[in-house]
C-alpha atoms as a PDB file:
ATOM      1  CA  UNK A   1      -6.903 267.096 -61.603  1.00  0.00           C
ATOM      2  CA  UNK A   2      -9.497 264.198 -60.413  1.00  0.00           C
ATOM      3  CA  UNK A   3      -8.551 261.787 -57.760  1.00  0.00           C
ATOM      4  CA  UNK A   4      -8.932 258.714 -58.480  1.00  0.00           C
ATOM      5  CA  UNK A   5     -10.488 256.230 -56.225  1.00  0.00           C
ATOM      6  CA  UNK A   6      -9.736 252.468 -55.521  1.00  0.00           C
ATOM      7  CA  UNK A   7     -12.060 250.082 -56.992  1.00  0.00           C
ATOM      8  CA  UNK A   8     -12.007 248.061 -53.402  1.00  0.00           C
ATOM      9  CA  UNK A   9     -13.588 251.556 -51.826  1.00  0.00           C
ATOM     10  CA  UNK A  10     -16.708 252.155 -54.442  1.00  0.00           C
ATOM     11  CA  UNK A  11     -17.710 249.655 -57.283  1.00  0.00           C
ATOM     12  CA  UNK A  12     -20.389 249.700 -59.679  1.00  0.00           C
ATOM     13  CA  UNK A  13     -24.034 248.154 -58.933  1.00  0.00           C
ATOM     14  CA  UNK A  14     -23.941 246.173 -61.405  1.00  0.00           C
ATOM     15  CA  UNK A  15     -20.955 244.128 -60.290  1.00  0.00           C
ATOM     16  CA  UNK A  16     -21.936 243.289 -57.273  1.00  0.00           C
ATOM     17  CA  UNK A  17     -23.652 239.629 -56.443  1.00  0.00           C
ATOM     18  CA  UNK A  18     -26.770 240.087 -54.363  1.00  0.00           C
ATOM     19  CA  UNK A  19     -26.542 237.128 -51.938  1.00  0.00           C
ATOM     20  CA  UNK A  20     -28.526 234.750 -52.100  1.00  0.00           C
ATOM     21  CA  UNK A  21     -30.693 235.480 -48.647  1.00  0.00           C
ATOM     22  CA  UNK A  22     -32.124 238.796 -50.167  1.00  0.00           C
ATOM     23  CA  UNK A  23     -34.271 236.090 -52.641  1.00  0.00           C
ATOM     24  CA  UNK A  24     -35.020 233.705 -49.916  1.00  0.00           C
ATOM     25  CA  UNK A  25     -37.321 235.342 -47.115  1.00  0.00           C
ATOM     26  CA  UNK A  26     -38.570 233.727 -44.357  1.00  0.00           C
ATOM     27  CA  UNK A  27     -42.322 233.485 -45.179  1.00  0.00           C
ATOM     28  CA  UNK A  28     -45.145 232.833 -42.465  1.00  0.00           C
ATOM     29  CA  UNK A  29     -47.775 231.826 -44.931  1.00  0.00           C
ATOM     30  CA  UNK A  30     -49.963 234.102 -43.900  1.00  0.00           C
ATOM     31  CA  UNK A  31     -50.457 236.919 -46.729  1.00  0.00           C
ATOM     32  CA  UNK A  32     -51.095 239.393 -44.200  1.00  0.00           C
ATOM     33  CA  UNK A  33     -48.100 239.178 -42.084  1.00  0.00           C
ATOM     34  CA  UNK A  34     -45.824 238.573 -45.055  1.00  0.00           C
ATOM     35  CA  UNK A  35     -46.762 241.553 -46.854  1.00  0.00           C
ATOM     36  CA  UNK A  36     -46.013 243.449 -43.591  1.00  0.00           C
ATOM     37  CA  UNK A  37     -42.165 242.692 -43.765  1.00  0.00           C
ATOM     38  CA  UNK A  38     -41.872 243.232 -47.488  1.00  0.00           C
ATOM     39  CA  UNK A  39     -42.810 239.889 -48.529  1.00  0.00           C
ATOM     40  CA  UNK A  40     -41.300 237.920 -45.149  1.00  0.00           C
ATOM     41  CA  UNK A  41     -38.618 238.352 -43.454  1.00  0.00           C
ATOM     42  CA  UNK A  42     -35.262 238.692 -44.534  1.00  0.00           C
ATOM     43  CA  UNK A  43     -32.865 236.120 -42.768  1.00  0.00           C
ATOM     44  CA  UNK A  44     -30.394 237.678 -40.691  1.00  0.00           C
ATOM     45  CA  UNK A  45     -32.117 240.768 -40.177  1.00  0.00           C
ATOM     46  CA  UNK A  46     -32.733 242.568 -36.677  1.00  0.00           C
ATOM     47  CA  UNK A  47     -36.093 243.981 -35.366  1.00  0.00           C
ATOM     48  CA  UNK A  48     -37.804 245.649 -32.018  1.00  0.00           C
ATOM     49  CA  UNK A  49     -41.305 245.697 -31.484  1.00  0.00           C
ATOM     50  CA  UNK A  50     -42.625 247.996 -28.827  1.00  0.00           C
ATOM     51  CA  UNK A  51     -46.321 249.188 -26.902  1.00  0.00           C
ATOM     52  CA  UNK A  52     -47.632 250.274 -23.665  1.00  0.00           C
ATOM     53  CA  UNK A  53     -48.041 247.019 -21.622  1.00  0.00           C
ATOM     54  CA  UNK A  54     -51.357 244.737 -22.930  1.00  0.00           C
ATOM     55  CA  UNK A  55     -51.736 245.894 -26.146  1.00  0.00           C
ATOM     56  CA  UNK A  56     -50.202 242.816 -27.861  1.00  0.00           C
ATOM     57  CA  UNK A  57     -46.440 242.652 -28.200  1.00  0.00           C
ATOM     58  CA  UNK A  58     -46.063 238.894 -27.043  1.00  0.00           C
ATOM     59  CA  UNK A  59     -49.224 238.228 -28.565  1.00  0.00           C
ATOM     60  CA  UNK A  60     -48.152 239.168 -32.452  1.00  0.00           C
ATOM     61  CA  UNK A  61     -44.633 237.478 -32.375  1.00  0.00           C
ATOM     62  CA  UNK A  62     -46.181 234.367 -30.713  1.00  0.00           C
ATOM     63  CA  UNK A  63     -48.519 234.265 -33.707  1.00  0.00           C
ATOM     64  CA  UNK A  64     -46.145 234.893 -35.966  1.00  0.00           C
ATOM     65  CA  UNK A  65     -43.574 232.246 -34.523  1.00  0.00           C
ATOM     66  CA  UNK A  66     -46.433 229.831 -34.678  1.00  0.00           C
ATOM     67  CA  UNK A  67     -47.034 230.299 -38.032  1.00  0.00           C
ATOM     68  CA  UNK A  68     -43.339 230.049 -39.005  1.00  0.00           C
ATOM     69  CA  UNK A  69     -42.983 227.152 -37.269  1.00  0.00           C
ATOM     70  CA  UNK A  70     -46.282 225.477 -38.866  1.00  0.00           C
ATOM     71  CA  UNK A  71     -44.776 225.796 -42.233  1.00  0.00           C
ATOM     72  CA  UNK A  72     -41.185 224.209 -41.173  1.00  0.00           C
ATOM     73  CA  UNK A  73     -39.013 226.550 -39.702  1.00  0.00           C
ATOM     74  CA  UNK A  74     -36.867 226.445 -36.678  1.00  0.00           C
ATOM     75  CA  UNK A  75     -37.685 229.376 -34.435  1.00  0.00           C
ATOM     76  CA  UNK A  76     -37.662 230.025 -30.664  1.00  0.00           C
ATOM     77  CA  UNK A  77     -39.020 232.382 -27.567  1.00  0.00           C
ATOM     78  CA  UNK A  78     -36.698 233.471 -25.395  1.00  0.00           C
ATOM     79  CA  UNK A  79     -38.437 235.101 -22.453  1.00  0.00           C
ATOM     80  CA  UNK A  80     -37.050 237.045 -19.348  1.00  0.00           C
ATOM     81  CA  UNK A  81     -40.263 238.297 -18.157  1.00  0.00           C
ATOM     82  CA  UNK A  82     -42.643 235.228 -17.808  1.00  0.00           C
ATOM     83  CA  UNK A  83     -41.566 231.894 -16.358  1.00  0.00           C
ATOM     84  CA  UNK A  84     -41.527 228.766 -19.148  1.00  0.00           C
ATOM     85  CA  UNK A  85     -44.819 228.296 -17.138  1.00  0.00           C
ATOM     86  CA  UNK A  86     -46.276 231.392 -17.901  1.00  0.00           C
ATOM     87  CA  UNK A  87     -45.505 231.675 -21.308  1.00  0.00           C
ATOM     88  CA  UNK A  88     -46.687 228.025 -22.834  1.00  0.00           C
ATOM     89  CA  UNK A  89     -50.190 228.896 -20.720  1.00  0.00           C
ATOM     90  CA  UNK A  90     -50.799 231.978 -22.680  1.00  0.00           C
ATOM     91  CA  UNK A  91     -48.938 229.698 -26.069  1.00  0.00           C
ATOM     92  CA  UNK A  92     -51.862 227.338 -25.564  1.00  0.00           C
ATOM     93  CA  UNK A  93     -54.647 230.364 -24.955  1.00  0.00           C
ATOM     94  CA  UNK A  94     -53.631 231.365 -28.593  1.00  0.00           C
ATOM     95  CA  UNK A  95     -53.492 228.172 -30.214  1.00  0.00           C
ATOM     96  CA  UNK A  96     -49.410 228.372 -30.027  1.00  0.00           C
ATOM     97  CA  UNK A  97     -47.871 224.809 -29.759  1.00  0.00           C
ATOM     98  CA  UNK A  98     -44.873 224.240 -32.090  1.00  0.00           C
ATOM     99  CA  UNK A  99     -42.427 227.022 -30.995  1.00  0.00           C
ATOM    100  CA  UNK A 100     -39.781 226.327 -28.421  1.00  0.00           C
ATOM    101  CA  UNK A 101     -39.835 228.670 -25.853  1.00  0.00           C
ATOM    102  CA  UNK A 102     -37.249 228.976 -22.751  1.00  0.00           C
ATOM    103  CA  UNK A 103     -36.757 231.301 -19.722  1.00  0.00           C
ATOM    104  CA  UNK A 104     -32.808 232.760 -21.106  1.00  0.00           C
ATOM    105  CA  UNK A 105     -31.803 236.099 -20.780  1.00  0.00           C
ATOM    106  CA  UNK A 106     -27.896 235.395 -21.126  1.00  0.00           C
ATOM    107  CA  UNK A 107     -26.604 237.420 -24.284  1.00  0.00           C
ATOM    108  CA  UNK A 108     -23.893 234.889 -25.313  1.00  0.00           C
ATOM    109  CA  UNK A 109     -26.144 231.718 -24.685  1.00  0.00           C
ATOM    110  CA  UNK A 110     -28.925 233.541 -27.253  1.00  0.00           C
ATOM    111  CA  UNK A 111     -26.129 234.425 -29.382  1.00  0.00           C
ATOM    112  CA  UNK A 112     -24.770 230.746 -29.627  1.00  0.00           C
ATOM    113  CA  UNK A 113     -28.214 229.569 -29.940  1.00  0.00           C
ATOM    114  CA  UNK A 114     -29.145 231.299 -33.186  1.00  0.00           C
ATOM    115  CA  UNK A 115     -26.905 229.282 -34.994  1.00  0.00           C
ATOM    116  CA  UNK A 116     -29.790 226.101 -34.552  1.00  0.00           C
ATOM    117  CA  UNK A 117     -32.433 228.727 -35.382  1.00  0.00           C
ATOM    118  CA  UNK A 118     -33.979 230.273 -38.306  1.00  0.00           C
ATOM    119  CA  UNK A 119     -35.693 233.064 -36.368  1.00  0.00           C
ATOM    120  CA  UNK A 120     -35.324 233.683 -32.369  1.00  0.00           C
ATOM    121  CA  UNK A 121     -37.536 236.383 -30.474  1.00  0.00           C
ATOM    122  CA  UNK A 122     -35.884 238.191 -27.210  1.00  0.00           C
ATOM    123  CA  UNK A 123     -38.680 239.262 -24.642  1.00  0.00           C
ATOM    124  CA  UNK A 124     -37.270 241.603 -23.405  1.00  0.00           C
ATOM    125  CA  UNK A 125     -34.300 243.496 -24.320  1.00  0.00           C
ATOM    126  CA  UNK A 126     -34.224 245.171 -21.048  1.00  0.00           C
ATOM    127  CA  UNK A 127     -34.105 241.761 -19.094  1.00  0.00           C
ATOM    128  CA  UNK A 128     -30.741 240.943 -21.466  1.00  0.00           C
ATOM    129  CA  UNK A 129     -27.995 239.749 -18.877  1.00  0.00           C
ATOM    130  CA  UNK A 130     -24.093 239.055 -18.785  1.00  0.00           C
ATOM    131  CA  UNK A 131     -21.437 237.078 -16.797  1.00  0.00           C
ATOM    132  CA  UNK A 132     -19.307 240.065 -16.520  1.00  0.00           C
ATOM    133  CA  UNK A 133     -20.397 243.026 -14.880  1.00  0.00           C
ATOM    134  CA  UNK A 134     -21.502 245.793 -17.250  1.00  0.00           C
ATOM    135  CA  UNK A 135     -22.959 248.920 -16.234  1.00  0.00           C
ATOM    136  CA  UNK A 136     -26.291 249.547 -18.182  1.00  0.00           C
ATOM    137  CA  UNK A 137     -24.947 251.470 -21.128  1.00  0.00           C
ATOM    138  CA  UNK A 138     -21.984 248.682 -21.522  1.00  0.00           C
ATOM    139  CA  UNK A 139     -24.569 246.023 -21.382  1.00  0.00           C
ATOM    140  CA  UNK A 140     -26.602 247.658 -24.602  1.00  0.00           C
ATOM    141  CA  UNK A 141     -23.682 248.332 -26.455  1.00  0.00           C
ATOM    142  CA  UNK A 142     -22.640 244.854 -25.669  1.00  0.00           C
ATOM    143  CA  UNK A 143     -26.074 242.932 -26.031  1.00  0.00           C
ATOM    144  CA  UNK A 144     -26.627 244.909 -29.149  1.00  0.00           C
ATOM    145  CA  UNK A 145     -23.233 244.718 -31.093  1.00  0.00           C
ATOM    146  CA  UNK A 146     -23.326 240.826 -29.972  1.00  0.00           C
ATOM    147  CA  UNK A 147     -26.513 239.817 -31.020  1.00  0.00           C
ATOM    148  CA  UNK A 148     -26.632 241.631 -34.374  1.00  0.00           C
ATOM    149  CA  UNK A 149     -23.641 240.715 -35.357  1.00  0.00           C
ATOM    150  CA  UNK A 150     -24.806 236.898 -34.760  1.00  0.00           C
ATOM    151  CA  UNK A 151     -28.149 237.131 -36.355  1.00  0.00           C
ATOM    152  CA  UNK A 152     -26.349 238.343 -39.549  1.00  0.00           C
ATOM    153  CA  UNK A 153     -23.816 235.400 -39.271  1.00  0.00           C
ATOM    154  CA  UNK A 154     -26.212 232.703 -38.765  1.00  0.00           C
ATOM    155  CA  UNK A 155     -28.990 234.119 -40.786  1.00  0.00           C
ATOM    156  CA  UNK A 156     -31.250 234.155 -38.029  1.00  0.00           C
ATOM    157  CA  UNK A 157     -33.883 236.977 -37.810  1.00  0.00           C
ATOM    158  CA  UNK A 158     -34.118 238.177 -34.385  1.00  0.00           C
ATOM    159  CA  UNK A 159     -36.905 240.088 -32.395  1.00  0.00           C
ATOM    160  CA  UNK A 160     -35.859 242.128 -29.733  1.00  0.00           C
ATOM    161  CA  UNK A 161     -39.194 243.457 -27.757  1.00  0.00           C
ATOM    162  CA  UNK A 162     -38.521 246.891 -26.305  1.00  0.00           C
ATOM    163  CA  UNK A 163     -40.215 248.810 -23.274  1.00  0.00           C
ATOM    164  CA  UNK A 164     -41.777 251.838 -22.852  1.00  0.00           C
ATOM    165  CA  UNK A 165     -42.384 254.161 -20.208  1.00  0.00           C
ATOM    166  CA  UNK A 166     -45.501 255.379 -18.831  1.00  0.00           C
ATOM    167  CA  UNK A 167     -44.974 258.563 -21.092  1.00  0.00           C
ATOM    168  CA  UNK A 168     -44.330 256.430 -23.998  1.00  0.00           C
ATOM    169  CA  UNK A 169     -41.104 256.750 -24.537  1.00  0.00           C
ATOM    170  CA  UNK A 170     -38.619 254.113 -25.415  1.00  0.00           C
ATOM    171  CA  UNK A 171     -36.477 252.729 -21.956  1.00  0.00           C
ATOM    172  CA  UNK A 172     -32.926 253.498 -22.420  1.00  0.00           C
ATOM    173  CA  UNK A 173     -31.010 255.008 -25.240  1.00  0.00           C
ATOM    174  CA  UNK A 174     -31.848 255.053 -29.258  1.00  0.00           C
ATOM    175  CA  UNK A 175     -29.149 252.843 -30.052  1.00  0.00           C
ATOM    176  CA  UNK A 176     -30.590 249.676 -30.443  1.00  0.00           C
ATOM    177  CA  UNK A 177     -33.853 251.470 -32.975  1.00  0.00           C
ATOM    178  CA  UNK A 178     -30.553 252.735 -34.451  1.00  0.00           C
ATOM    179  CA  UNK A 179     -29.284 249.353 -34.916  1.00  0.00           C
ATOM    180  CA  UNK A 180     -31.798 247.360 -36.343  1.00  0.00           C
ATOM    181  CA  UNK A 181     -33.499 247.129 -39.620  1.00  0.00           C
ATOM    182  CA  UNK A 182     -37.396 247.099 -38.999  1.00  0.00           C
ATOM    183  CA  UNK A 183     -38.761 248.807 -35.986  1.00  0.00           C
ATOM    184  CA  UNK A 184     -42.256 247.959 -35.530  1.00  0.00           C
ATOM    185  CA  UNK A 185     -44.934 250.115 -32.715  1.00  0.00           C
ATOM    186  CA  UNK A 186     -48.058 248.270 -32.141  1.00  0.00           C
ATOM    187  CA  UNK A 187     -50.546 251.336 -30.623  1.00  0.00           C
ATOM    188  CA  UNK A 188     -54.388 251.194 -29.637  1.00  0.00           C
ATOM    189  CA  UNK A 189     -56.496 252.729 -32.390  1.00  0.00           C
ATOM    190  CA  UNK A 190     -58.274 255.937 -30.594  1.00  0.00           C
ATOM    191  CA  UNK A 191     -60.896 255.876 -33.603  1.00  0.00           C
ATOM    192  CA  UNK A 192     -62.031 252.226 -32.415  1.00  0.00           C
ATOM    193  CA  UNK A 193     -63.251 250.100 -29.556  1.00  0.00           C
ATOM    194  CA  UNK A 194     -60.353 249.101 -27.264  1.00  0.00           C
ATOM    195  CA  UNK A 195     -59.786 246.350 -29.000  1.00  0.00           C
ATOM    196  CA  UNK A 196     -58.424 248.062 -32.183  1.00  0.00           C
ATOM    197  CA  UNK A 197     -54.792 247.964 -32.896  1.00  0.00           C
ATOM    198  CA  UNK A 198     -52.226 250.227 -35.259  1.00  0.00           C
ATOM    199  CA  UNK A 199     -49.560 247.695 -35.894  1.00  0.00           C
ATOM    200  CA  UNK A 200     -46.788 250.964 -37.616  1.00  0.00           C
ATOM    201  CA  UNK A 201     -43.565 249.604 -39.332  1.00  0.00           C
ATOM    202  CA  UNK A 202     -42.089 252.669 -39.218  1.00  0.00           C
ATOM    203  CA  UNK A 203     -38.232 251.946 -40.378  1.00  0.00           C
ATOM    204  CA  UNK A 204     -38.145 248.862 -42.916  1.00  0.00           C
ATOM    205  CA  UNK A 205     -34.909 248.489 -44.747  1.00  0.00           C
ATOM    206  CA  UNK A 206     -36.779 245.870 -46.819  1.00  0.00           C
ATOM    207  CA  UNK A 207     -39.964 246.221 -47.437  1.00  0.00           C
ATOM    208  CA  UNK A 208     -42.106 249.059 -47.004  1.00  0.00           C
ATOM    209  CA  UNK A 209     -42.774 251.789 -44.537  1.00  0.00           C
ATOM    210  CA  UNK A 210     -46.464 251.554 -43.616  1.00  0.00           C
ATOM    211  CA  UNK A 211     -49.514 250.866 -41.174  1.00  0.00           C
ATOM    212  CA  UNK A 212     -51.579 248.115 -40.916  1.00  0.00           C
ATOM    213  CA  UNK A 213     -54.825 247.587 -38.601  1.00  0.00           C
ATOM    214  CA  UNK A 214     -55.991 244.561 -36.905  1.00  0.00           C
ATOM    215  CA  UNK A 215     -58.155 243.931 -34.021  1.00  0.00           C
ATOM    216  CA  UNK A 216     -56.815 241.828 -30.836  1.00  0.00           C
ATOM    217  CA  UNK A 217     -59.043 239.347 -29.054  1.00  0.00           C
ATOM    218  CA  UNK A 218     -58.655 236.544 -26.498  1.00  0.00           C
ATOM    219  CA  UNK A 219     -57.374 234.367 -28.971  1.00  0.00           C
ATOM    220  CA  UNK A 220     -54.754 236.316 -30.909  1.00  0.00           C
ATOM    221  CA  UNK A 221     -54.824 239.489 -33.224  1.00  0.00           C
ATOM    222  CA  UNK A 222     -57.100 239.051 -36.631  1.00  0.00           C
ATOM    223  CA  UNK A 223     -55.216 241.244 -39.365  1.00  0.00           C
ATOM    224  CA  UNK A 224     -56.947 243.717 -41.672  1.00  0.00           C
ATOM    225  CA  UNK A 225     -54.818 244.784 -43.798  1.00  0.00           C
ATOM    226  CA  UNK A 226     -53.290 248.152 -44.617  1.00  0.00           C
ATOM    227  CA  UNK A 227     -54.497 250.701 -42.604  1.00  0.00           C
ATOM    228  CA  UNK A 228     -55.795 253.891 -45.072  1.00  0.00           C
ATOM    229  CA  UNK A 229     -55.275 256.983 -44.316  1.00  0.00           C
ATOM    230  CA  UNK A 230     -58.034 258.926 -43.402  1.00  0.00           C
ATOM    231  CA  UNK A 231     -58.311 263.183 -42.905  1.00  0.00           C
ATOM    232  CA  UNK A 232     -61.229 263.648 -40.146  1.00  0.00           C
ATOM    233  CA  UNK A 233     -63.345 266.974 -40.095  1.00  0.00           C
ATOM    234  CA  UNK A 234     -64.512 267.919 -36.779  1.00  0.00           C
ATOM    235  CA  UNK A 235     -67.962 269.346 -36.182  1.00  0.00           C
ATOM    236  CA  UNK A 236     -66.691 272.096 -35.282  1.00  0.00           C
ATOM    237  CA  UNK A 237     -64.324 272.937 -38.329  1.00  0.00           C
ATOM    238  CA  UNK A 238     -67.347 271.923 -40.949  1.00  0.00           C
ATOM    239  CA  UNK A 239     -69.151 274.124 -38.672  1.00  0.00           C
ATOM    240  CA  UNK A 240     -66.993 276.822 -39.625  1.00  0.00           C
ATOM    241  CA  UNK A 241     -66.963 276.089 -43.117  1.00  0.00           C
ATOM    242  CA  UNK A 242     -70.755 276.438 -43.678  1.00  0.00           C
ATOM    243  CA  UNK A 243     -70.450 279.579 -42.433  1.00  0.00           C
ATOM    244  CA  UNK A 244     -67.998 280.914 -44.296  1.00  0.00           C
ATOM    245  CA  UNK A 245     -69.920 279.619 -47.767  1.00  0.00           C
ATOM    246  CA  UNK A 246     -73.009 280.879 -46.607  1.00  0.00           C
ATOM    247  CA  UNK A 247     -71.675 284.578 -45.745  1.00  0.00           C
ATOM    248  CA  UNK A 248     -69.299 284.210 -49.155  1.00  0.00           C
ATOM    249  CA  UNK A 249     -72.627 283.923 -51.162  1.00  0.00           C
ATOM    250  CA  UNK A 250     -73.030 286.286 -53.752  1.00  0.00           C
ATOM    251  CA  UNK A 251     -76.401 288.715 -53.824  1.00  0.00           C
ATOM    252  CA  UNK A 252     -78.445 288.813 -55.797  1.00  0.00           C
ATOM    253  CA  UNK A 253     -80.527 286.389 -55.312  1.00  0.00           C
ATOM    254  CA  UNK A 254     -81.145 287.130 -51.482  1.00  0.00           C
ATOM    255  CA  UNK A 255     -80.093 284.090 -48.984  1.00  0.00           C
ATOM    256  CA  UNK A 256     -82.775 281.679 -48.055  1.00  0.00           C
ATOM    257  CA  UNK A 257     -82.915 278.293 -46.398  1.00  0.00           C
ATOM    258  CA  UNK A 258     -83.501 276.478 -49.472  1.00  0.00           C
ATOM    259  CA  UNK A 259     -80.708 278.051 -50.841  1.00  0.00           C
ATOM    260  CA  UNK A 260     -78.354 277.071 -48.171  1.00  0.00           C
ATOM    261  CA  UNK A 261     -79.947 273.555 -48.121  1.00  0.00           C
ATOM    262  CA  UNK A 262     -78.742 273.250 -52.009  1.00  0.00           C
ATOM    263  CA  UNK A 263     -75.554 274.734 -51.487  1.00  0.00           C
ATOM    264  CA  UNK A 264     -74.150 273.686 -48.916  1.00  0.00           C
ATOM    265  CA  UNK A 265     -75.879 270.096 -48.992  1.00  0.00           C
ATOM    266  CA  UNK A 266     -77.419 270.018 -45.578  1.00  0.00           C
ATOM    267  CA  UNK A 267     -81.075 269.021 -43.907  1.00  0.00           C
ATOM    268  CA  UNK A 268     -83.805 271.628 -43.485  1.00  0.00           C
ATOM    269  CA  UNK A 269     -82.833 271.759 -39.925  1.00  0.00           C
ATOM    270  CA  UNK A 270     -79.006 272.293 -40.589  1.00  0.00           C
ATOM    271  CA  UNK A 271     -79.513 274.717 -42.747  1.00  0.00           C
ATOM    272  CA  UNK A 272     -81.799 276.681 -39.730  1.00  0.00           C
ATOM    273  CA  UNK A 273     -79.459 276.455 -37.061  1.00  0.00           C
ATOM    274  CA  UNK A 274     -76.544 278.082 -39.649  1.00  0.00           C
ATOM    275  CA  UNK A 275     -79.324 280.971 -40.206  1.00  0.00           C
ATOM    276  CA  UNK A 276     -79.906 281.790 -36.699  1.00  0.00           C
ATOM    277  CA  UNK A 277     -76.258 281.446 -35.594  1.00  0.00           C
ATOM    278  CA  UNK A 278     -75.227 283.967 -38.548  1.00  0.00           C
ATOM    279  CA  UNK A 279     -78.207 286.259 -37.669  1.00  0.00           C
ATOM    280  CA  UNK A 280     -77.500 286.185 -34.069  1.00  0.00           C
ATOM    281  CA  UNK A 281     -73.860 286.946 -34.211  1.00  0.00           C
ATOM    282  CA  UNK A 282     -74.909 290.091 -36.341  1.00  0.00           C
ATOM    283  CA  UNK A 283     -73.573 288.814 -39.536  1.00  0.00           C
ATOM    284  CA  UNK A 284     -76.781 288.277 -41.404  1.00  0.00           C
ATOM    285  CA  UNK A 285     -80.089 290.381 -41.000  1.00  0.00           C
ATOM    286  CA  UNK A 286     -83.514 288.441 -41.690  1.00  0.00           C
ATOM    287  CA  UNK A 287     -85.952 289.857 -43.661  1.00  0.00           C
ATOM    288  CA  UNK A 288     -90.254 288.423 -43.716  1.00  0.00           C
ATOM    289  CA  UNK A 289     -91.251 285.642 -41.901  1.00  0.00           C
ATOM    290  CA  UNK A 290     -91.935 281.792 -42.291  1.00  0.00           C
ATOM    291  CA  UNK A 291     -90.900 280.097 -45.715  1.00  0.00           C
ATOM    292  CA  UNK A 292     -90.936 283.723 -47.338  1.00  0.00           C
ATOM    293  CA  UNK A 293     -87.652 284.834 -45.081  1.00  0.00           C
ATOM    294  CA  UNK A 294     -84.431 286.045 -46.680  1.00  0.00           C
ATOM    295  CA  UNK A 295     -81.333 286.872 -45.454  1.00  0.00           C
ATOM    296  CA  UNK A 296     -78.839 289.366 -46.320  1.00  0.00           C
ATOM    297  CA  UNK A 297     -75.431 290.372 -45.207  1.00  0.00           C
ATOM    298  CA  UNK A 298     -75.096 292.852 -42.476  1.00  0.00           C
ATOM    299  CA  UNK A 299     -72.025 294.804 -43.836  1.00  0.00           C
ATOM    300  CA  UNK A 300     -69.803 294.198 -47.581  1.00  0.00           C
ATOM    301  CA  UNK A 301     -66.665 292.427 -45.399  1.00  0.00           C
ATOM    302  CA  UNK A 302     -68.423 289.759 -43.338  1.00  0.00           C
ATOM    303  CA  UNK A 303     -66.598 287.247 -41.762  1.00  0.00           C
ATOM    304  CA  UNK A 304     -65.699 284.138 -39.798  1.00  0.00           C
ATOM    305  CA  UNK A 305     -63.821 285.058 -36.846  1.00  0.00           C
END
């Protein structure tokens, strides 16, 4: 016999209202940024950003608080690691002047706060304080649960930036990644100059999962778009591979240079140094001299070690 089960437990998708908020996302203006977040940001949602110290963290939600504010929204910079000071020196560096920043790191003040905002940033989690004396894992469960739970009520997006250590690993425990909707790793881009950035969404809940790379200056980050993905072949491997074509050739006709060059694609001097590497190693015997040369395999079962 089935069970039945209680229409207030599971209902059907297509009863259910979609509110309203899900249509309405909090949009920057700026393609690039928008398109990061699934087409801006949904209000009441919960993010962390994190990366090694000076790659950019401040930098990208100041820019993107700027813009936010430019086009009419209420949004504000709460920092506990830089002194008002501080913060509106490096604001007016980047060309930052129409978001409220303050120095607040009291979980219940932030909390009350976002009910005046549309979008509030929290530099730094870690620097997150109480009245009432909480022992570190109290205070995340605490800071967390709280400021969640207000973001969705007021339909404020928040930002929570997150440290790392030196090893890279996130500072304290996994709940608040956990927690959240979007987590967001800015990294530098070993393939570039230094001043190369990954920018990785790697949780959305909506919008898409995906990379993007942009390049940081002095004066803020300039976005280029989604990052492709690219498969890189190290000398050495297509090293490798020549070899292995060039001893899987078939004989007759005999190996030569030109041969290889047409094969295999590769200059006159490319295809030499896979020649003498092959006949020094045993695994091809040479045969005339000059232009004339051929090459032929030293045993049936050649092969790459």
């Amino acid at each position: 016999m089935k069970l039945s089960i209680a229409r207030s437990g599971f209902q059907k998708v297509s009863e259910i209202e979609i509110p309203s908020i899900f249509y309405n996302r909090i949009k920057s203006g700026v393609t690039e940024l928008d398109e990061m977040f699934g087409d801006g940001i949904l209000p009441g949602s919960a993010t962390t950003i994190t990366a090694q110290a000076g790659l950019g963290k401040t930098t990208f939600l100041l820019q993107l608080m700027e813009a936010l504010a430019v086009v009419g929204y209420d949004v504000g910079y709460a920092s506990g690691e830089e002194n008002q000071y501080q913060l509106a020196f490096n604001c007016r560096r980047l060309g930052v002047n129409n978001v409220a920043i303050a120095n607040e790191t009291d979980v219940d003040t932030l909390a009350a706060a976002m009910k005046d905002l549309d979008v509030l940033v929290v530099d730094s989690f870690q620097a997150l304080t109480t009245d009432d004396k909480k022992n570190n894992a109290e205070l995340e469960r605490y800071a967390t649960s709280t400021l969640v739970n207000a973001a969705k009520k007021h339909e404020c997006a928040v930002f929570f930036v997150m440290h790392l250590t030196k090893n890279g690993q996130l500072k304290g425990s996994s709940l608040v990644p956990h927690s959240v909707d979007v987590n967001i790793q800015i990294m530098q881009d070993d393939e570039g100059d230094s001043d190369q950035r990954i920018i990785d969404f790697y949780k959305n809940r909506f919008g898409r999962t995906a990379t993007y790379s942009a390049v940081m200056s002095r004066t803020g980050f300039t976005f280029a778009g989604e990052r492709q993905t690219v498969v890189a072949t190290s000398k050495k491997t297509r090293r490798k591979d020549e070899l292995k074509k060039v001893l899987e050739m078939k004989e007759p006709p005999g190996i030569t240079k030109q041969r290889i060059i047409k094969e295999l694609n590769v200059t006159s001097s490319q295809a030499y140094l896979i020649l003498k590497e092959l006949t020094d190693t045993g695994k091809l015997v040479k045969y005339g001299r000059g232009e004339s040369s051929i090459w032929k395999h030293a045993t049936a079962t050649a092969a790459v070690k």
